[in-house]
Protein backbone atom coordinates (compact mmCIF):
# COMPACT_ATOMS: atom_id res chain seq x y z
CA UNK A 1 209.92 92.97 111.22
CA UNK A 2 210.97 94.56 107.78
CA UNK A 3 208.89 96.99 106.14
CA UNK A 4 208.35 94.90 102.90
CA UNK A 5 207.45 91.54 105.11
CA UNK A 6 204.81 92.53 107.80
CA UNK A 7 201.73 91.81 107.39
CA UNK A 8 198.96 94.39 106.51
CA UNK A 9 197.69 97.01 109.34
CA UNK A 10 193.52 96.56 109.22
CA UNK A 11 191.94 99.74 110.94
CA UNK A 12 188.16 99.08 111.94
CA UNK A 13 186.59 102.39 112.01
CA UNK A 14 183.20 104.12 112.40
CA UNK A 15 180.84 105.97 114.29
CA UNK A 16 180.25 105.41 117.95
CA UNK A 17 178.33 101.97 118.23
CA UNK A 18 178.88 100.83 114.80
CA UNK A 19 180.04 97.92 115.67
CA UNK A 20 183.36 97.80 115.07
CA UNK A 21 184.54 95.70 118.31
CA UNK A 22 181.72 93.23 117.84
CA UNK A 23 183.03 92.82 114.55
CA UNK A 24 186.76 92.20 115.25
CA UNK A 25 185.78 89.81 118.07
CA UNK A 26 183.71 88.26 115.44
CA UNK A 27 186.44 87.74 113.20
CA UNK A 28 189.04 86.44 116.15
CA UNK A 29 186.11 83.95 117.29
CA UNK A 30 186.09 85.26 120.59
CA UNK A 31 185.51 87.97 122.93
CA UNK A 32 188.69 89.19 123.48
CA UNK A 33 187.53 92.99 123.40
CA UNK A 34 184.98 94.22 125.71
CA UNK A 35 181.88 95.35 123.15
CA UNK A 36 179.35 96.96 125.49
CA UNK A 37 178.53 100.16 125.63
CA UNK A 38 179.96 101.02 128.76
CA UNK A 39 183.12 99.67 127.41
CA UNK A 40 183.95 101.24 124.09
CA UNK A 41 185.77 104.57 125.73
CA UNK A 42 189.07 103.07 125.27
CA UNK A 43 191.98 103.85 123.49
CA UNK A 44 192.90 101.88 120.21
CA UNK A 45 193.82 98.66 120.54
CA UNK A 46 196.69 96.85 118.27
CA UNK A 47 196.02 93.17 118.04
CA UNK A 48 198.85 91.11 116.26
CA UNK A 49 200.27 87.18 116.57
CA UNK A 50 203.54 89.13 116.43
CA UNK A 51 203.34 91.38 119.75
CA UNK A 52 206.70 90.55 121.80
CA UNK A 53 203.71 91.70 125.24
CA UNK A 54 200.81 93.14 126.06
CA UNK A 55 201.83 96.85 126.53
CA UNK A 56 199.89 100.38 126.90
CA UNK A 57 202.20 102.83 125.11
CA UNK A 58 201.64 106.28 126.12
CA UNK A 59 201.46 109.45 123.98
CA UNK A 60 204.80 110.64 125.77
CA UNK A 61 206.55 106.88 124.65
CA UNK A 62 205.79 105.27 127.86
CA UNK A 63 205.29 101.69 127.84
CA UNK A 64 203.60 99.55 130.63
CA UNK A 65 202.63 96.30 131.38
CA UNK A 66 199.01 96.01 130.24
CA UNK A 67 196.37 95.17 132.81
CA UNK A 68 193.00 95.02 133.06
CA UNK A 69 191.51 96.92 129.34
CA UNK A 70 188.90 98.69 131.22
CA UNK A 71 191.07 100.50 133.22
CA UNK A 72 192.86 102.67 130.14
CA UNK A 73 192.34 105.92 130.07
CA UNK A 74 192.10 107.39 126.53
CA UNK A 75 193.86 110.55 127.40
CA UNK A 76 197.34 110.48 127.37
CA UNK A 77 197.49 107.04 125.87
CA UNK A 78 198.88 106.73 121.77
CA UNK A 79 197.38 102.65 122.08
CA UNK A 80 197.59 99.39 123.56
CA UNK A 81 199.63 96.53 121.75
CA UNK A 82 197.99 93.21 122.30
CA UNK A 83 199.23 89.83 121.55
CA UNK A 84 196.88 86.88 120.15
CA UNK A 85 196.71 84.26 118.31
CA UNK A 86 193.76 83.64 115.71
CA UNK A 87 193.60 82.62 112.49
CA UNK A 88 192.85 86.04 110.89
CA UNK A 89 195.94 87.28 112.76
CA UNK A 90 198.10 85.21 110.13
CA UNK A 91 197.33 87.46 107.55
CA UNK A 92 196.40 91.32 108.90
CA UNK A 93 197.22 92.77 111.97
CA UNK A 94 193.71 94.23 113.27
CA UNK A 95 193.38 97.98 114.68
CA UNK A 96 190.28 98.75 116.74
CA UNK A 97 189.36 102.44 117.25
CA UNK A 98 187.02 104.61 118.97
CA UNK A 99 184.14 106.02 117.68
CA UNK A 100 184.66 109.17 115.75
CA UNK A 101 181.23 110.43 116.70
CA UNK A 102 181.27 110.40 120.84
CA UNK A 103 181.77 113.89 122.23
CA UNK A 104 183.50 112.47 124.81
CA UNK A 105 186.32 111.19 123.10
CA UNK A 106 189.42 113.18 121.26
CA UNK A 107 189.26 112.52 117.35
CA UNK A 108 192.64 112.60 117.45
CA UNK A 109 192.93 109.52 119.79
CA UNK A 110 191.50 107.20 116.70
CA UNK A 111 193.35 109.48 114.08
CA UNK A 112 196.79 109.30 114.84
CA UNK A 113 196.17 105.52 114.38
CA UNK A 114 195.98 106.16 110.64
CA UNK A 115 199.62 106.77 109.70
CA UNK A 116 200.07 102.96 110.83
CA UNK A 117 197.23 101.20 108.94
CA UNK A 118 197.74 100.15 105.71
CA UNK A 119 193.65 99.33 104.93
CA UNK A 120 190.58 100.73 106.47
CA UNK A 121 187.34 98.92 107.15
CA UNK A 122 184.22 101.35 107.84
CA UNK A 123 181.68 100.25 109.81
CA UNK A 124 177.79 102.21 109.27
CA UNK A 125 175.02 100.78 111.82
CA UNK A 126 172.39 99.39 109.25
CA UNK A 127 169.38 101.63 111.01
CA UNK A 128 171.14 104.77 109.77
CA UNK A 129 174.08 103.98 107.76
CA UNK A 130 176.14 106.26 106.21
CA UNK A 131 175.02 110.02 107.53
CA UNK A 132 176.54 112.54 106.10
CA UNK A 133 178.35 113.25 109.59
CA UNK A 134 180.35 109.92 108.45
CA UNK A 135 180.85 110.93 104.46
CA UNK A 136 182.63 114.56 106.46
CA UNK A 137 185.13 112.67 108.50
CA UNK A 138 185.86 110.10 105.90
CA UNK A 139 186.32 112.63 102.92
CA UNK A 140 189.59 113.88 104.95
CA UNK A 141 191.02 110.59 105.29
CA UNK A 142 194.45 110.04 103.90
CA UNK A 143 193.76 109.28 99.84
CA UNK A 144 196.03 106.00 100.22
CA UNK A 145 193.90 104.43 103.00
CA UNK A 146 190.69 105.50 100.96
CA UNK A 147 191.91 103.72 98.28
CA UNK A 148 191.67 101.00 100.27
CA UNK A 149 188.72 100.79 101.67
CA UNK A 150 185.87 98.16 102.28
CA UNK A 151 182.50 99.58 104.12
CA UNK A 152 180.59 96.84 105.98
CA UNK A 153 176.77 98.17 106.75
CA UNK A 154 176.69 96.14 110.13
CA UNK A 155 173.71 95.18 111.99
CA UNK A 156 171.18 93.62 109.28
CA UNK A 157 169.47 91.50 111.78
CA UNK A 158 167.62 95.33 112.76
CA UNK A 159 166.62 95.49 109.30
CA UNK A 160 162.72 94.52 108.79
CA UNK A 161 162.66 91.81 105.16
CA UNK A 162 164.98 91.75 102.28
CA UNK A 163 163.28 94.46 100.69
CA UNK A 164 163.97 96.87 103.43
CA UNK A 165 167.76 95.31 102.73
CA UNK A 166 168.10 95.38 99.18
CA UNK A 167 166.26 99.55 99.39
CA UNK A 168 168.99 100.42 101.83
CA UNK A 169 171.88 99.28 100.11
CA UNK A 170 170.54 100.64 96.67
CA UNK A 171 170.67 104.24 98.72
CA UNK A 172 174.20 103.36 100.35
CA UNK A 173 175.80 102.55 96.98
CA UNK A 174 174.02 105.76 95.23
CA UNK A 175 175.50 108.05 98.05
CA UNK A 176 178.99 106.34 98.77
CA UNK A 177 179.49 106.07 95.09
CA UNK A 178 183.15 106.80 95.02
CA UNK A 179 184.50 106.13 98.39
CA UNK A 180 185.13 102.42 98.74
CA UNK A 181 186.17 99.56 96.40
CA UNK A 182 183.66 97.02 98.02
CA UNK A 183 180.65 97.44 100.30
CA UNK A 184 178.76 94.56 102.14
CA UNK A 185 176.02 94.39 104.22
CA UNK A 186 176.25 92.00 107.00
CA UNK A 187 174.82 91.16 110.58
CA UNK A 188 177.39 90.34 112.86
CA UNK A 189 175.42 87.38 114.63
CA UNK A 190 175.37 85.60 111.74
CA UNK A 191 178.07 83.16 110.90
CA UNK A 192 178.42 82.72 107.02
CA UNK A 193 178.68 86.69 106.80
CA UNK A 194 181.69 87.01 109.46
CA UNK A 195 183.03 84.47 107.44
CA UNK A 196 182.62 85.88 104.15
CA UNK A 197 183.85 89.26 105.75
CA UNK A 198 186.95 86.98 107.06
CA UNK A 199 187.79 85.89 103.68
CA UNK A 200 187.73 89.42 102.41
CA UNK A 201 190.03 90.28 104.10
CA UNK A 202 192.39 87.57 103.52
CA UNK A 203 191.94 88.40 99.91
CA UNK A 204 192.43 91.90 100.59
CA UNK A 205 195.45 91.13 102.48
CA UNK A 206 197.29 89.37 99.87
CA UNK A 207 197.29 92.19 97.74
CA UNK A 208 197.38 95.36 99.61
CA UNK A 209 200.27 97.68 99.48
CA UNK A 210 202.36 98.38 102.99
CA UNK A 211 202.03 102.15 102.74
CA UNK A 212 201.37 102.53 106.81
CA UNK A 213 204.86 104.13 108.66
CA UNK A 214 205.69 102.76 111.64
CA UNK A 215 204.43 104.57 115.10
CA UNK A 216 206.67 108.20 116.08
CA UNK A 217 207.10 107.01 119.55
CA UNK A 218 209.37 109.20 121.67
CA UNK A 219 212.45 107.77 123.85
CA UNK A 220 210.28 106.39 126.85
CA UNK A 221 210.81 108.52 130.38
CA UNK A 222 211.73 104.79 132.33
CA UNK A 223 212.97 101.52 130.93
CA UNK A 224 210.36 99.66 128.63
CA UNK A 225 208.96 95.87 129.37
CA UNK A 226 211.34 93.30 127.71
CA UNK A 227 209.68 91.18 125.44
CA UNK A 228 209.01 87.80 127.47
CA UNK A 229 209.15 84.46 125.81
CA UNK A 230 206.52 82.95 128.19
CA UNK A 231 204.08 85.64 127.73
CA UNK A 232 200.98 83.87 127.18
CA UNK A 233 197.98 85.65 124.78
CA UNK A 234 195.17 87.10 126.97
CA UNK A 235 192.02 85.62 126.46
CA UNK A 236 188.39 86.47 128.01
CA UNK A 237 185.32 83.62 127.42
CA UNK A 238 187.63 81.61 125.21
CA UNK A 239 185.56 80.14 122.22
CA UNK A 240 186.63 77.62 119.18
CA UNK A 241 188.65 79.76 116.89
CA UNK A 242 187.14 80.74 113.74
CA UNK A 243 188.29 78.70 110.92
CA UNK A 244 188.84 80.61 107.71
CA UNK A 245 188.38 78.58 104.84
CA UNK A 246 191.06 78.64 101.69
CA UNK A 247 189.23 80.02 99.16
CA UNK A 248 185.89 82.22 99.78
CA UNK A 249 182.76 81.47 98.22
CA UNK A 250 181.18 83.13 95.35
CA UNK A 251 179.44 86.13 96.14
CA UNK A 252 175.37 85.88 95.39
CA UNK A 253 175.15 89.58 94.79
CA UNK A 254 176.12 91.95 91.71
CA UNK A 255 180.07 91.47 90.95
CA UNK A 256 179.85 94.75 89.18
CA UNK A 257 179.13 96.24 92.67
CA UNK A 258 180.52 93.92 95.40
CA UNK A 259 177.14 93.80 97.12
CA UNK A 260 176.98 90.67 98.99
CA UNK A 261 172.61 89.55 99.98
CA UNK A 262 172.14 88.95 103.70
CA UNK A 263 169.21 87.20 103.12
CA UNK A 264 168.98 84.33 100.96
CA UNK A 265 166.16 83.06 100.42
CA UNK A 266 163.04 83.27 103.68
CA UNK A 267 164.52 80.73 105.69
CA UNK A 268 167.46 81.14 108.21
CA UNK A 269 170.69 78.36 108.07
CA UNK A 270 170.04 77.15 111.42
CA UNK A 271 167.27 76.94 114.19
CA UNK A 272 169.51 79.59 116.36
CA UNK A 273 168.76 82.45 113.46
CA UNK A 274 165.27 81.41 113.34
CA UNK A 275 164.60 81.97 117.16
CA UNK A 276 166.39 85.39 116.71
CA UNK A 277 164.34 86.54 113.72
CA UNK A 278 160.77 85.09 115.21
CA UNK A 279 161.54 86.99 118.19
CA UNK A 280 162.13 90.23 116.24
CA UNK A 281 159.24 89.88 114.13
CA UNK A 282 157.18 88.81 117.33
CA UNK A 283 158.50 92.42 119.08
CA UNK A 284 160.41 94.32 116.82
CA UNK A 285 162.86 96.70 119.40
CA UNK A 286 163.29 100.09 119.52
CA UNK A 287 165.42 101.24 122.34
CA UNK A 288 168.75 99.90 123.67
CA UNK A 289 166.54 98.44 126.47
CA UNK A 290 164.31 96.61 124.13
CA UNK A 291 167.45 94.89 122.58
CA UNK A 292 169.20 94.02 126.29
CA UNK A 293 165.83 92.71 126.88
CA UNK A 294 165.52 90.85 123.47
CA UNK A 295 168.99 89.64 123.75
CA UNK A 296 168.23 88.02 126.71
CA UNK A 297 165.10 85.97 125.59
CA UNK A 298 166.90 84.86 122.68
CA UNK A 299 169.92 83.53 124.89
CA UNK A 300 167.20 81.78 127.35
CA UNK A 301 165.57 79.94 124.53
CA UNK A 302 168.83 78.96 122.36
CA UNK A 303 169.71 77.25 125.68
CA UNK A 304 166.21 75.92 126.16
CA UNK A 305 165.82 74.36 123.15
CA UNK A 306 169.54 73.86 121.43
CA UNK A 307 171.50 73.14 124.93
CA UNK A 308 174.90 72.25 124.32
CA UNK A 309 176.04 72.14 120.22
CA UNK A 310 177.21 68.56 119.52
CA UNK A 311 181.20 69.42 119.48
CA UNK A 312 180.45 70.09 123.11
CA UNK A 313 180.69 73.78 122.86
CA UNK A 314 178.20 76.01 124.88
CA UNK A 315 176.06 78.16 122.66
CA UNK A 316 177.68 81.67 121.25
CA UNK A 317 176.41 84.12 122.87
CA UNK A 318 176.45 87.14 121.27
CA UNK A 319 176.30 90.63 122.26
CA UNK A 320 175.40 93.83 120.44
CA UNK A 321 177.17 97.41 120.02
C-alpha cells in the first residue's frame, strides 16, 4: 500500500493497566485481545483489515505463522501483525502496546513501535491519572506523534460522583496543559463514551498526516508465510460489531477544552449501568480482588434480571484492566 494512501497508524499507549487493550477491544466490539492481567505481557500487536496473515515478526525479521497470543514471548519479538475486520479498521490501523511502567517488560519493546504510528492515544487510569512517571516518558516522545495526541482518562466508573469527575479533570487539564490537542474522560463499560471515543478517531483519522515510516525489518533467516487468500480473521467471543455512526454528536463539555462529561445528569442510560453503579455505591472496591469480586455480582444480576437483550444477543460482559 502507497505511502500517501494507507490509512493512519493509531498507537494506544500508557502505563501498565491503563487500559489500553480494554479499550481497543472496546472500539473493535469484541474481545479479540486478551485484557487480563495475566495477559498484558505481550508484545505489540498490529491490528489492520489490510493484513495479507496473522504473523509474529521477530526482531531478527523472522516471520511465523501466528498461534495462540498468549504464547508470544516479548523478547526477541519486533510485533505481531493481525488481520480483522471491524468497522474502526476502515479508517486507522490500531497499535496496542505494553505498558511502559512494568519492570518486567523492555521499554524498548513498545518504543520501537513509534516510528510506525502516525497518532498516539494515551491512556491514564482515572484513580491516578497522569503521574508524573507518565508526563517523563511522554515528554521524550517524538514531537510529530505529540502533536498528535488525544489522552483518554479511562476508568470513570472508579470515580465516586461527578464532582469527584469534573475536580479530576480540572487537575488533569492544569498539569497536561500542553501535551495533547484533546483530552476525554471516559469509562470503558459504558457504551455512548466508546462510541464517542470511536468517532474521534474517525475524525482524527481523516485529517492526520502519514508521518509514521514503514517497519526496518531485516531479510528474514527462512522463507516468510505467503499471504493466503482464505485466511480467515481470528476472532475470540465474537460479539455484534460496533457500529460507528457518520457524524459524532456534539460534545456536552467545554469546546474551548475538548472535555467531554461522563456523567450527564444522576441517572444512568440503561438498567445495566444502574446495577453497576448501585453496586459500587453499595461496596465501593478497593483491591483488584474487590473488583473480580464486584465484576462478578454485576455479571450474575445483568443476567438475572436483563437475560438475553431483545436482538438475541447475550449480555456484554465486560472485563477490567
Amino acid at each position: 500500500m502507497m505511502q500517501e494512501t494507507r490509512k493512519p497508524r493509531l498507537l494506544m499507549a500508557g502505563e501498565f493497566s491503563a487500559g489500553k487493550t480494554q479499550l481497543i477491544n472496546g472500539l473493535l466490539g469484541v474481545d479479540l485481545l486478551p485484557a487480563n492481567v495475566t495477559s498484558t505481557s505481550l508484545p505489540p500487536i498490529w491490528l489492520s483489515a489490510d493484513h495479507a496473515a496473522d504473523l509474529v515478526i521477530g526482531a531478527d525479521g523472522t516471520r511465523q505463522p501466528l498461534g495462540d497470543l498468549s504464547h508470544v514471548p516479548v523478547e526477541g519479538t519486533l510485533c505481531c501483525q493481525m488481520r480483522y475486520a471491524a468497522p474502526i479498521l476502515d479508517y486507522v490501523d490500531l497499535i496496542d502496546t505494553p505498558g511502559n511502567s512494568d519492570p518486567n517488560i523492555d521499554a524498548a519493546s513498545w518504543m520501537r513501535m513509534l516510528d510506525a504510528a502516525d497518532m498516539v492515544i494515551w491512556c491514564t487510569n482515572a484513580v491516578q491519572a497522569w503521574r508524573q512517571s507518565e508526563k517523563a516518558v511522554w515528554q521524550h516522545m517524538p514531537a510529530r506523534l505529540r502533536a498528535n495526541a488525544t489522552l483518554v482518562v479511562t476508568h470513570a466508573d472508579r470515580l465516586q460522583d461527578s464532582k469527584t469527575a469534573d475536580r479530576l479533570m480540572r487537575r488533569v487539564l492544569r498539569e497536561a496543559e500542553g501535551f495533547f490537542d484533546h483530552h476525554i474522560l471516559a469509562s470503558l463499560m459504558v457504551e455512548s463514551d466508546l462510541d464517542f471515543i470511536a468517532n474521534h478517531v474517525v475524525n482524527q483519522s481523516e485529517t492526520i498526516a502519514r508521518t509514521g515510516s514503514e517497519l526496518t525489518i531485516r531479510a528474514a533467516a527462512h522463507p516468510s508465510v505467503a499471504p493466503s487468500a482464505a485466511a480467515a480473521p481470528r476472532r475470540v467471543m465474537v460479539r455484534a460489531v460496533r457500529q460507528l455512526r457518520t457524524a459524532p454528536p456534539e460534545p456536552a463539555g467545554d469546546p474551548a477544552t475538548n472535555v467531554v462529561p461522563l456523567f450527564e445528569g444522576s441517572s444512568p442510560k440503561t438498567r445495566a449501568e444502574e446495577i453497576w453503579a448501585e453496586l459500587v455505591k453499595s461496596s465501593p472496591p478497593v483491591s483488584p480482588e474487590d473488583w473480580q469480586a464486584m465484576m462478578s455480582k454485576y455479571m450474575r444480576a445483568v443476567d438475572a434480571e436483563l437475560g438475553p437483550m431483545a436482538d438475541g444477543t447475550p449480555p456484554r460482559h465486560l472485563s477490567i484492566t
